[in-house]
C-alpha atoms as a PDB file:
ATOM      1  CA  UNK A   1     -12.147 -21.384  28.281  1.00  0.00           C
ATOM      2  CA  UNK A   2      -9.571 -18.963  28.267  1.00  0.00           C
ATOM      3  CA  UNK A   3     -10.335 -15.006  29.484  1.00  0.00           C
ATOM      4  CA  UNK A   4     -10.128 -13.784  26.119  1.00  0.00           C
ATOM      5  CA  UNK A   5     -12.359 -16.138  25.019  1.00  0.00           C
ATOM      6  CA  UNK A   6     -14.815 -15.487  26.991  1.00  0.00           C
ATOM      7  CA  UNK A   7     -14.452 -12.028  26.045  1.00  0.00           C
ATOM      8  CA  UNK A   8     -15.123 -13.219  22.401  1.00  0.00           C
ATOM      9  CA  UNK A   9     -17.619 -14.848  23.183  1.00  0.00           C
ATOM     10  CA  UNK A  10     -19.703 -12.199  24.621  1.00  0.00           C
ATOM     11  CA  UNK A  11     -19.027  -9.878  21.912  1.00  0.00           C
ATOM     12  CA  UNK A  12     -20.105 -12.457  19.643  1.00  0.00           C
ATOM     13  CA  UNK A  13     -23.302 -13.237  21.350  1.00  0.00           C
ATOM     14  CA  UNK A  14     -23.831  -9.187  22.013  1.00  0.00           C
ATOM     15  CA  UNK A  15     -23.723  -9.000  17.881  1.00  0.00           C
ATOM     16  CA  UNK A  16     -27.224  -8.802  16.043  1.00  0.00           C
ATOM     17  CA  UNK A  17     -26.113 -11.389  13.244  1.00  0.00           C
ATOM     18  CA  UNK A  18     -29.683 -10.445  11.758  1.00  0.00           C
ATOM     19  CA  UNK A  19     -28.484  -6.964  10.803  1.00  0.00           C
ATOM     20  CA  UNK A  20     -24.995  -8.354   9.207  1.00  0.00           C
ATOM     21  CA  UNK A  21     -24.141  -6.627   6.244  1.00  0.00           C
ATOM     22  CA  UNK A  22     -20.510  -6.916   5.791  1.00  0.00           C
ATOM     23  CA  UNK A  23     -17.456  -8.216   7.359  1.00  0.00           C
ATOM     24  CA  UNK A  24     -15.724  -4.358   8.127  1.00  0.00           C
ATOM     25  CA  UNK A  25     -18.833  -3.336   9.517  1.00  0.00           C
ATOM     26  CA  UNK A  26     -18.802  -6.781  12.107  1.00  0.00           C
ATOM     27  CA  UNK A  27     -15.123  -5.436  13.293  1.00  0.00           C
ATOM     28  CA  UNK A  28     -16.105  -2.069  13.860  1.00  0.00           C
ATOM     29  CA  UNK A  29     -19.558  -2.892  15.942  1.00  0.00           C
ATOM     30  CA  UNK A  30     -17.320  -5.602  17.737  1.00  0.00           C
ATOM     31  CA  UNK A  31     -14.447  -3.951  18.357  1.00  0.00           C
ATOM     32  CA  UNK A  32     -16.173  -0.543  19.438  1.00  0.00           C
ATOM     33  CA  UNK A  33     -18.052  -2.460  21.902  1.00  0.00           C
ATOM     34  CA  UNK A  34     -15.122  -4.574  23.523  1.00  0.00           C
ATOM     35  CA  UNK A  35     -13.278  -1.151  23.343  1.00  0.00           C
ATOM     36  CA  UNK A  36     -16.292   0.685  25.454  1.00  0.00           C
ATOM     37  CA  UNK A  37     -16.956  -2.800  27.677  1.00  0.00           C
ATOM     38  CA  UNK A  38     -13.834  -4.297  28.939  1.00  0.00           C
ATOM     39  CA  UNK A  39     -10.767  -2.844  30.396  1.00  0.00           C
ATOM     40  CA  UNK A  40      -7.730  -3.308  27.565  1.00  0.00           C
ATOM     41  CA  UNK A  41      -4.196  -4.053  27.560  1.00  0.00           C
ATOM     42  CA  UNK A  42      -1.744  -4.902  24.259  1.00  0.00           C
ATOM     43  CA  UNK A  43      -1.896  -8.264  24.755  1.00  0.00           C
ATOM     44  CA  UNK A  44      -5.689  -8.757  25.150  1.00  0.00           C
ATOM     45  CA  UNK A  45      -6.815  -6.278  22.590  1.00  0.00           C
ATOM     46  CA  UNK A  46      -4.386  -8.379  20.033  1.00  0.00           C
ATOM     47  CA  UNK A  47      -5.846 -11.864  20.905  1.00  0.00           C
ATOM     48  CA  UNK A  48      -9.584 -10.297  20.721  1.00  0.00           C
ATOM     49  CA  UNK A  49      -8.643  -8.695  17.400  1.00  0.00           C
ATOM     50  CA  UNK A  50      -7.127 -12.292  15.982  1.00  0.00           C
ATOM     51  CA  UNK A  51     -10.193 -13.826  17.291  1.00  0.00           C
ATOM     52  CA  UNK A  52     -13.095 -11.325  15.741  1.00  0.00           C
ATOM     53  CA  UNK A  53     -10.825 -11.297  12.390  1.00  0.00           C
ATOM     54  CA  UNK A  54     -10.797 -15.539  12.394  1.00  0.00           C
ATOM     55  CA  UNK A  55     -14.613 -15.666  12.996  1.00  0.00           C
ATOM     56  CA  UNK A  56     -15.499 -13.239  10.684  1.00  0.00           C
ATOM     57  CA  UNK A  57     -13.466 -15.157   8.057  1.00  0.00           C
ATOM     58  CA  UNK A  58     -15.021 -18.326   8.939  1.00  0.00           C
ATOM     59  CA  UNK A  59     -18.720 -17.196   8.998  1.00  0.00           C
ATOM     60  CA  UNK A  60     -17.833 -15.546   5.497  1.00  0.00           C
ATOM     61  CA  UNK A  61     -17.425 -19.286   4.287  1.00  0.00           C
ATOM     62  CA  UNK A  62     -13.379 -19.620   4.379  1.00  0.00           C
ATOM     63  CA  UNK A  63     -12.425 -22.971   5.344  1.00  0.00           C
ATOM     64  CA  UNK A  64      -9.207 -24.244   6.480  1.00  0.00           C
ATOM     65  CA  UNK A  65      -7.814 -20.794   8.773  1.00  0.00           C
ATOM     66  CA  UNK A  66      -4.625 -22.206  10.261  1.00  0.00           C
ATOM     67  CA  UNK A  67      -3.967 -19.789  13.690  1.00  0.00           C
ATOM     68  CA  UNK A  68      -0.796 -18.838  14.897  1.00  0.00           C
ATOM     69  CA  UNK A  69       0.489 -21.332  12.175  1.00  0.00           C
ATOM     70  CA  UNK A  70       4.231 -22.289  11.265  1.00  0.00           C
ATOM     71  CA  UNK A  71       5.631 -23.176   8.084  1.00  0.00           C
ATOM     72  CA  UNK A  72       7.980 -25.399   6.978  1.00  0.00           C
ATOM     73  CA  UNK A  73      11.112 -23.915   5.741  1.00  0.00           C
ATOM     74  CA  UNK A  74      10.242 -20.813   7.129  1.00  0.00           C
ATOM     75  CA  UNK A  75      12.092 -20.330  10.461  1.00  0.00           C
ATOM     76  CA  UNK A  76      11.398 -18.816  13.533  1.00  0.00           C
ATOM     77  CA  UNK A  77       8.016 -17.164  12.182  1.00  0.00           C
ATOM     78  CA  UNK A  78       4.558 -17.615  13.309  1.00  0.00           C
ATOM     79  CA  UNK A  79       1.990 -16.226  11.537  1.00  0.00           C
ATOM     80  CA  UNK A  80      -1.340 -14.847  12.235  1.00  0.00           C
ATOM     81  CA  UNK A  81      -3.262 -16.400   9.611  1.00  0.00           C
ATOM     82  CA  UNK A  82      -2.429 -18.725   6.999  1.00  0.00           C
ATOM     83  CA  UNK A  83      -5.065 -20.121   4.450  1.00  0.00           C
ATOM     84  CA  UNK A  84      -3.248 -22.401   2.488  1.00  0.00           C
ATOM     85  CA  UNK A  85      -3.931 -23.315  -0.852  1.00  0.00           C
ATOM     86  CA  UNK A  86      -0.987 -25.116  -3.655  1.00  0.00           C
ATOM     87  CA  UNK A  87      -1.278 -22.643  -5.716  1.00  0.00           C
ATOM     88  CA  UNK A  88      -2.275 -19.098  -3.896  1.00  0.00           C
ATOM     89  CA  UNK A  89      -1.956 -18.790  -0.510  1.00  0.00           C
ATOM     90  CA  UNK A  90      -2.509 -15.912   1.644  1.00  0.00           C
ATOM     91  CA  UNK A  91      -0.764 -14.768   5.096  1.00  0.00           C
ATOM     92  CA  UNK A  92      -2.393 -12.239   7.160  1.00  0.00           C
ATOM     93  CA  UNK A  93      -0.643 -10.150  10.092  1.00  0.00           C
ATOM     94  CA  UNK A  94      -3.168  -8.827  12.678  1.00  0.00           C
ATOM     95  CA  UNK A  95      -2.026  -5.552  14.190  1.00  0.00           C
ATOM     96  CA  UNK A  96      -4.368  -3.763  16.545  1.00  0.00           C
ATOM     97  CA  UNK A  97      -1.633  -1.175  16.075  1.00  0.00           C
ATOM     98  CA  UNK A  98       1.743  -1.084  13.487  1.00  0.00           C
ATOM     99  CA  UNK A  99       4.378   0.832  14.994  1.00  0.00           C
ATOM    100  CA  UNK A 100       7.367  -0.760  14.302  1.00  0.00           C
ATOM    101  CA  UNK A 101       5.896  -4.122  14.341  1.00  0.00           C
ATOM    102  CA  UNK A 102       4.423  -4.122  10.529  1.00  0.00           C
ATOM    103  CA  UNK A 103       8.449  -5.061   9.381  1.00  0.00           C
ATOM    104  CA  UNK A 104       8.479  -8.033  11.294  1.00  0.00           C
ATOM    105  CA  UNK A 105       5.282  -9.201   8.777  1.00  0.00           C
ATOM    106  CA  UNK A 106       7.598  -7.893   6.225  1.00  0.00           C
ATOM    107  CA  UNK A 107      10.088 -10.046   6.850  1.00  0.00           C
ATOM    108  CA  UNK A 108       8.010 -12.989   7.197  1.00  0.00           C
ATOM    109  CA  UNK A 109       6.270 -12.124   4.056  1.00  0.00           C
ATOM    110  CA  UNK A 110       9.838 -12.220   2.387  1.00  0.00           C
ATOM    111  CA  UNK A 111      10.473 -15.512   3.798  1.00  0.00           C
ATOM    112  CA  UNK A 112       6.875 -17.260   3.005  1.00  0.00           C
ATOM    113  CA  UNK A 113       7.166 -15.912  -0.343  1.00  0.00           C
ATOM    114  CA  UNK A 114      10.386 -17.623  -0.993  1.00  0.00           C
ATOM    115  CA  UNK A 115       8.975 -20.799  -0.247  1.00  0.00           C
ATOM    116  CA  UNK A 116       5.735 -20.293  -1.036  1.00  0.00           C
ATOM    117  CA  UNK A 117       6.419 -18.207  -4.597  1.00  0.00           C
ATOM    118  CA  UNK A 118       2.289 -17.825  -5.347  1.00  0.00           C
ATOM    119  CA  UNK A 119       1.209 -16.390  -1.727  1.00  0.00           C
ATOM    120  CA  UNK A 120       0.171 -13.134  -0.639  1.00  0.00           C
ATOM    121  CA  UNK A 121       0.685 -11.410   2.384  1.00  0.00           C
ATOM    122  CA  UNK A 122      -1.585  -8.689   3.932  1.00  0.00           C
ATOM    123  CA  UNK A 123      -1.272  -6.571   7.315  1.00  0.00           C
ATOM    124  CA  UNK A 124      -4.920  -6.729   9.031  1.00  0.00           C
ATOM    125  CA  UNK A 125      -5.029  -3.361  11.265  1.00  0.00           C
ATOM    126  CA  UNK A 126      -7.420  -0.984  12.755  1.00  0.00           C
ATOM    127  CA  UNK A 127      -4.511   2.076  12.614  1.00  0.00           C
ATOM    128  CA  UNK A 128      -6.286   4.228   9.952  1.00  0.00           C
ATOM    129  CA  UNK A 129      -3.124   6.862  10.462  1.00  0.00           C
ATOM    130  CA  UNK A 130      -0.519   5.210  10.484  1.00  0.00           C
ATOM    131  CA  UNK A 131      -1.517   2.744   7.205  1.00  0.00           C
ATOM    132  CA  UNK A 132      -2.445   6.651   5.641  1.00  0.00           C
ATOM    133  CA  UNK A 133       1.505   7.368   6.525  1.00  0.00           C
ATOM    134  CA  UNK A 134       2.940   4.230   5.546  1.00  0.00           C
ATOM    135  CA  UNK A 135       0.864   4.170   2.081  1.00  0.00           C
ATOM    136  CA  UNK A 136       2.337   7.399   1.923  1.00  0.00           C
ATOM    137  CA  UNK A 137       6.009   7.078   2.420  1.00  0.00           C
ATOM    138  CA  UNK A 138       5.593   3.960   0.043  1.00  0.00           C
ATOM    139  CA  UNK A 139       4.488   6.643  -2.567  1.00  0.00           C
ATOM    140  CA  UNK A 140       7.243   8.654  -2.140  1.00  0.00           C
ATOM    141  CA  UNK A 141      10.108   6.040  -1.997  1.00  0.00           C
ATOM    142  CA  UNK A 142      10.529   6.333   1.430  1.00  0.00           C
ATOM    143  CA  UNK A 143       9.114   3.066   2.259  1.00  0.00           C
ATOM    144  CA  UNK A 144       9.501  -0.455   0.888  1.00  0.00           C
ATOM    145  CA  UNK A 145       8.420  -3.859   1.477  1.00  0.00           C
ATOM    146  CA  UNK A 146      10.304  -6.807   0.842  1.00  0.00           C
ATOM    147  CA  UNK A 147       7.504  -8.951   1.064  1.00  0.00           C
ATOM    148  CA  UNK A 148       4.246  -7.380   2.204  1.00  0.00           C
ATOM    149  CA  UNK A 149       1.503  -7.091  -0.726  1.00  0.00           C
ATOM    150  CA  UNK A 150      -0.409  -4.231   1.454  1.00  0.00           C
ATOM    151  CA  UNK A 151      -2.112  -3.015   4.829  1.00  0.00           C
ATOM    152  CA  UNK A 152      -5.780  -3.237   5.301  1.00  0.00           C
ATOM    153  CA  UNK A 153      -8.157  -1.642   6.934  1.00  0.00           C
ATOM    154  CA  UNK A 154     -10.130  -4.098   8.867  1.00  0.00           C
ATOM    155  CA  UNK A 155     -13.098  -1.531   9.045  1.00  0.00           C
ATOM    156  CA  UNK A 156     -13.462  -0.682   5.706  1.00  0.00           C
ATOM    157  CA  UNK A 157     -14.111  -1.465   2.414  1.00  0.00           C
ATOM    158  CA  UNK A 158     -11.014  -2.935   1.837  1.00  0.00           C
ATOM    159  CA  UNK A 159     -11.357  -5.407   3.702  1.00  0.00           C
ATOM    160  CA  UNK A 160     -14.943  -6.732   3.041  1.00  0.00           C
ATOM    161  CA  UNK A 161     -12.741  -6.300  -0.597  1.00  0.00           C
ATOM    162  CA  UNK A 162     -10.400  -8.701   0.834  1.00  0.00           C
ATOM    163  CA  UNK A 163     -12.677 -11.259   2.348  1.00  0.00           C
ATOM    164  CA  UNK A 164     -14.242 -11.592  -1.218  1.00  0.00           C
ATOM    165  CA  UNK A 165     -11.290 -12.249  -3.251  1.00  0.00           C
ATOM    166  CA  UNK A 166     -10.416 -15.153  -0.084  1.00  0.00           C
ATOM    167  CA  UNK A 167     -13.769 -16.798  -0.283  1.00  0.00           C
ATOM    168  CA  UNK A 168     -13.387 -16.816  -4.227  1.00  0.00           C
ATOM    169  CA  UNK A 169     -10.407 -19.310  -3.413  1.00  0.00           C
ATOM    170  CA  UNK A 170     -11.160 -23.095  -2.449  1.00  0.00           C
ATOM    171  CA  UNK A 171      -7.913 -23.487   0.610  1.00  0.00           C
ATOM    172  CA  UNK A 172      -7.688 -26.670   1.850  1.00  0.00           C
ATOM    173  CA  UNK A 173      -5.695 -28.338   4.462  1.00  0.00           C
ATOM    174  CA  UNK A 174      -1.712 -28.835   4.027  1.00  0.00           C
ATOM    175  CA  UNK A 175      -0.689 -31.463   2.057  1.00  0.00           C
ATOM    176  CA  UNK A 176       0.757 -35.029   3.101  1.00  0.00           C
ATOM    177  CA  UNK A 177       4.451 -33.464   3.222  1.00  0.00           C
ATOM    178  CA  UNK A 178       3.148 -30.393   5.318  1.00  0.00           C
ATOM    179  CA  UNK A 179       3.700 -27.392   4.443  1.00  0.00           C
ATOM    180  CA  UNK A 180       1.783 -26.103   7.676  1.00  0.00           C
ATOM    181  CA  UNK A 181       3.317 -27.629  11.020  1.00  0.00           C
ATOM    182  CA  UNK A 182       0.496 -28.794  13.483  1.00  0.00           C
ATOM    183  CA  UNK A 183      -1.779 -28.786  10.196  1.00  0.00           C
ATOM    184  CA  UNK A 184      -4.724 -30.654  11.715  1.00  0.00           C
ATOM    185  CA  UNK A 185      -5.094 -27.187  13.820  1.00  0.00           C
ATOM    186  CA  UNK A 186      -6.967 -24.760  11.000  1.00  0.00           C
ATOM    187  CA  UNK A 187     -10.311 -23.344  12.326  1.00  0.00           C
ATOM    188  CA  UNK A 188     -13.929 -23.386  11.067  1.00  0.00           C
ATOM    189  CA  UNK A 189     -17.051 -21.994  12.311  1.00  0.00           C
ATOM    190  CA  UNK A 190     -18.217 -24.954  13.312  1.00  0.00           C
ATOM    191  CA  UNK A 191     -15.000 -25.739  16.198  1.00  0.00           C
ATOM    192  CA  UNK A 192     -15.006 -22.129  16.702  1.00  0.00           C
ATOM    193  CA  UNK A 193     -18.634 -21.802  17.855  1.00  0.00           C
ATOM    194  CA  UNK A 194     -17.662 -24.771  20.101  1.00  0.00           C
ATOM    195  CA  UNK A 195     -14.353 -23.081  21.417  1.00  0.00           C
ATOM    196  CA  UNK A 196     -16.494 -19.778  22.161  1.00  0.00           C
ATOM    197  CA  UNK A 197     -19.488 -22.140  23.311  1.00  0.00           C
ATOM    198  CA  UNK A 198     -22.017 -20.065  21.116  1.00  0.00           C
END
């Protein structure tokens, strides 16, 4: 098991699943205590952030959460999240932080989108002020997105929002002519309580 999860893990475990109410509330409990528990760094806080979001998804019910997934026709571009489905399927970008870095999802959203003409593409982040100035400059003209449907706050409202709309849609695994490369990869509870050994 990798260190970061076995990070997971522990969060996990340190969760009191008999008090869940709601998905943004599970990111905010988690995330507060890996932020107050273990010494950080970029790359860790990202991979803790991808795995929280992913578990949360699957205990909600969504099946089929393709990780760090490529898609054909679509180069050079891994994404987050994919949950395919033929006819709607989402893409979601996890940023612990945006920065700069919410254009590359842009750009990928651009791309999936023109291969993909029915999907949807959403920036998962925890950076309340800088989604308040981006929404903001959007408003104003200043900003534009070529692909991107929206940010979301992972501990709000909009994204327990979010994770209702997904588990209203049945995704399923790529088809026979994949769109998804390694498509026998997607995640479920069940292989992720295994990978975290809970």
């Amino acid at each position: 098991m990798s260190n970061t999860d076995k990070i997971t893990q522990e969060i996990i475990l340190n969760y009191d699943f008999n008090n869940y109410e709601r998905p943004s509330d599970f990111i905010d409990k988690t995330w507060n205590f890996f932020k107050e528990n273990y010494k950080s760094n970029n790359s860790i806080n990202g991979k803790i952030f991808e795995n929280l979001i992913v578990y949360i998804l699957a205990y909600e019910g969504i099946k089929h959460i393709y990780e760090q997934a490529e898609v054909v026709f679509v180069p050079n571009a891994i994404f987050d999240i994919v949950l395919y489905h033929p006819k709607k399927t989402f893409t979601l970008s996890l940023k612990t932080t945006l920065r700069e870095r919410w254009k590359q999802a842009d750009l990928e959203a651009y791309a999936i989108k023109n291969v993909l003409k029915e999907s949807s593409s959403y920036v998962i982040t925890l950076s309340e002020n800088e989604v308040i100035t981006r929404r903001k400059k959007y408003k104003i003209g200043e900003d534009f997105y070529n692909g991107l449907d929206g940010f979301i706050l992972a501990n709000t409202e909009e994204f327990d929002k979010l994770v209702s709309t997904l588990k209203g849609i049945d995704f399923v695994p790529s088809e026979k002519i994949s769109i998804i490369k390694k498509e026998d990869r997607y995640s479920t509870l069940e292989n992720l309580n295994t990978k975290f050994d809970l």
